[in-house]
Protein backbone atom coordinates (compact mmCIF):
# COMPACT_ATOMS: atom_id res chain seq x y z
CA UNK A 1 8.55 -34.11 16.81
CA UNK A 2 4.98 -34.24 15.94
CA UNK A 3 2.90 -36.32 13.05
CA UNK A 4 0.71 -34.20 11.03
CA UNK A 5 -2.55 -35.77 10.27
CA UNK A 6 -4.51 -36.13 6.69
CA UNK A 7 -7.10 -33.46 8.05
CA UNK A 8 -4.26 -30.76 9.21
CA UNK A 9 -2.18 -31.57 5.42
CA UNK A 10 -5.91 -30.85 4.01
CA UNK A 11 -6.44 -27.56 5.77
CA UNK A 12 -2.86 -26.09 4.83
CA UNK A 13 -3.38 -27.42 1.08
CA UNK A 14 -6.83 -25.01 1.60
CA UNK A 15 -5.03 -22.05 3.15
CA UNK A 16 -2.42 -22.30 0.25
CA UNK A 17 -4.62 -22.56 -2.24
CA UNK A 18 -6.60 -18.90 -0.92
CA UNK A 19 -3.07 -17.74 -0.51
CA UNK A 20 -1.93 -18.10 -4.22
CA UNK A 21 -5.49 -17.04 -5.28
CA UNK A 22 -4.93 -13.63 -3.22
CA UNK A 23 -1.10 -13.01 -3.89
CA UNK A 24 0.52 -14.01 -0.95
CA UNK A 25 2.65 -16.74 -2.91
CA UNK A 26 5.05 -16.69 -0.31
CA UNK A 27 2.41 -18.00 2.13
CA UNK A 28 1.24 -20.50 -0.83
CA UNK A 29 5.06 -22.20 -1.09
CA UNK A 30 5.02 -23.10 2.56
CA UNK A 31 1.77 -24.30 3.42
CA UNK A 32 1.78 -26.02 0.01
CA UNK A 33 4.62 -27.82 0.45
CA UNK A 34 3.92 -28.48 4.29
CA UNK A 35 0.81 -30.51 3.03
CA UNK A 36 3.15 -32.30 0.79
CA UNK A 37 4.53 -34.51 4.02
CA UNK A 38 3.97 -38.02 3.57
CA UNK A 39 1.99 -40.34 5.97
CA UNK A 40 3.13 -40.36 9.22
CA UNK A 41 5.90 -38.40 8.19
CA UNK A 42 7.35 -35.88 11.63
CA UNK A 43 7.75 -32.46 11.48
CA UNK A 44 9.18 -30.50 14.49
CA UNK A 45 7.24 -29.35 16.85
CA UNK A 46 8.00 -25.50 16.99
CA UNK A 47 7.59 -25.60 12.93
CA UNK A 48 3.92 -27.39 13.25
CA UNK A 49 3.27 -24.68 16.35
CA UNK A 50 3.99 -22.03 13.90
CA UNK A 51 2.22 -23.37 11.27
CA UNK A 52 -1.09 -24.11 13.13
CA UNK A 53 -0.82 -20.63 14.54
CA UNK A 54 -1.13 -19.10 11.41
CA UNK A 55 -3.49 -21.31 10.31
CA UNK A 56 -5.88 -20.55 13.13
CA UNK A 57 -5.46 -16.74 12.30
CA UNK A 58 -6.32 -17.18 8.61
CA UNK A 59 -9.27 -18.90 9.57
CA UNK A 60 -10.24 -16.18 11.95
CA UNK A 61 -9.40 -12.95 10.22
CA UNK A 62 -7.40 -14.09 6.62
CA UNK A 63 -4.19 -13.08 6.16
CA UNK A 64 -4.31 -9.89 7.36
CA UNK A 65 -4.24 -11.61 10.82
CA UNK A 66 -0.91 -13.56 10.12
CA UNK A 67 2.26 -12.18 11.77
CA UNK A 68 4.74 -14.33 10.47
């Protein structure tokens, strides 16, 4: 299990923001409502792994970039 910090929880409210603005509602739902987790509230680990992932590839390419 991992705790998701205030600055990760801002990033994926970002990336589901761009996602709803662009279509990909889909996208929106999950990083919307992984922002959602209260303070030092755990998530597990292979969920934030795949989660960060796909952050890391919107940030480098968008969502073109996002496998899963």
């Amino acid at each position: 299990m991992i705790t998701v910090t205030e600055h990760e929880k801002m990033e994926w409210s970002r990336m589901a923001h761009d996602a709803y603005s662009k279509g990909f509602n889909s996208m929106g739902h999950r990083y919307s409502m992984a922002a959602t987790l209260r303070i030092g509230e755990q998530m597990r680990t292979d969920v934030f792994d795949t989660l960060q992932r796909n952050y890391r590839n919107w940030l480098i390419g968008g969502f073109n970039y996002i496998l899963d």
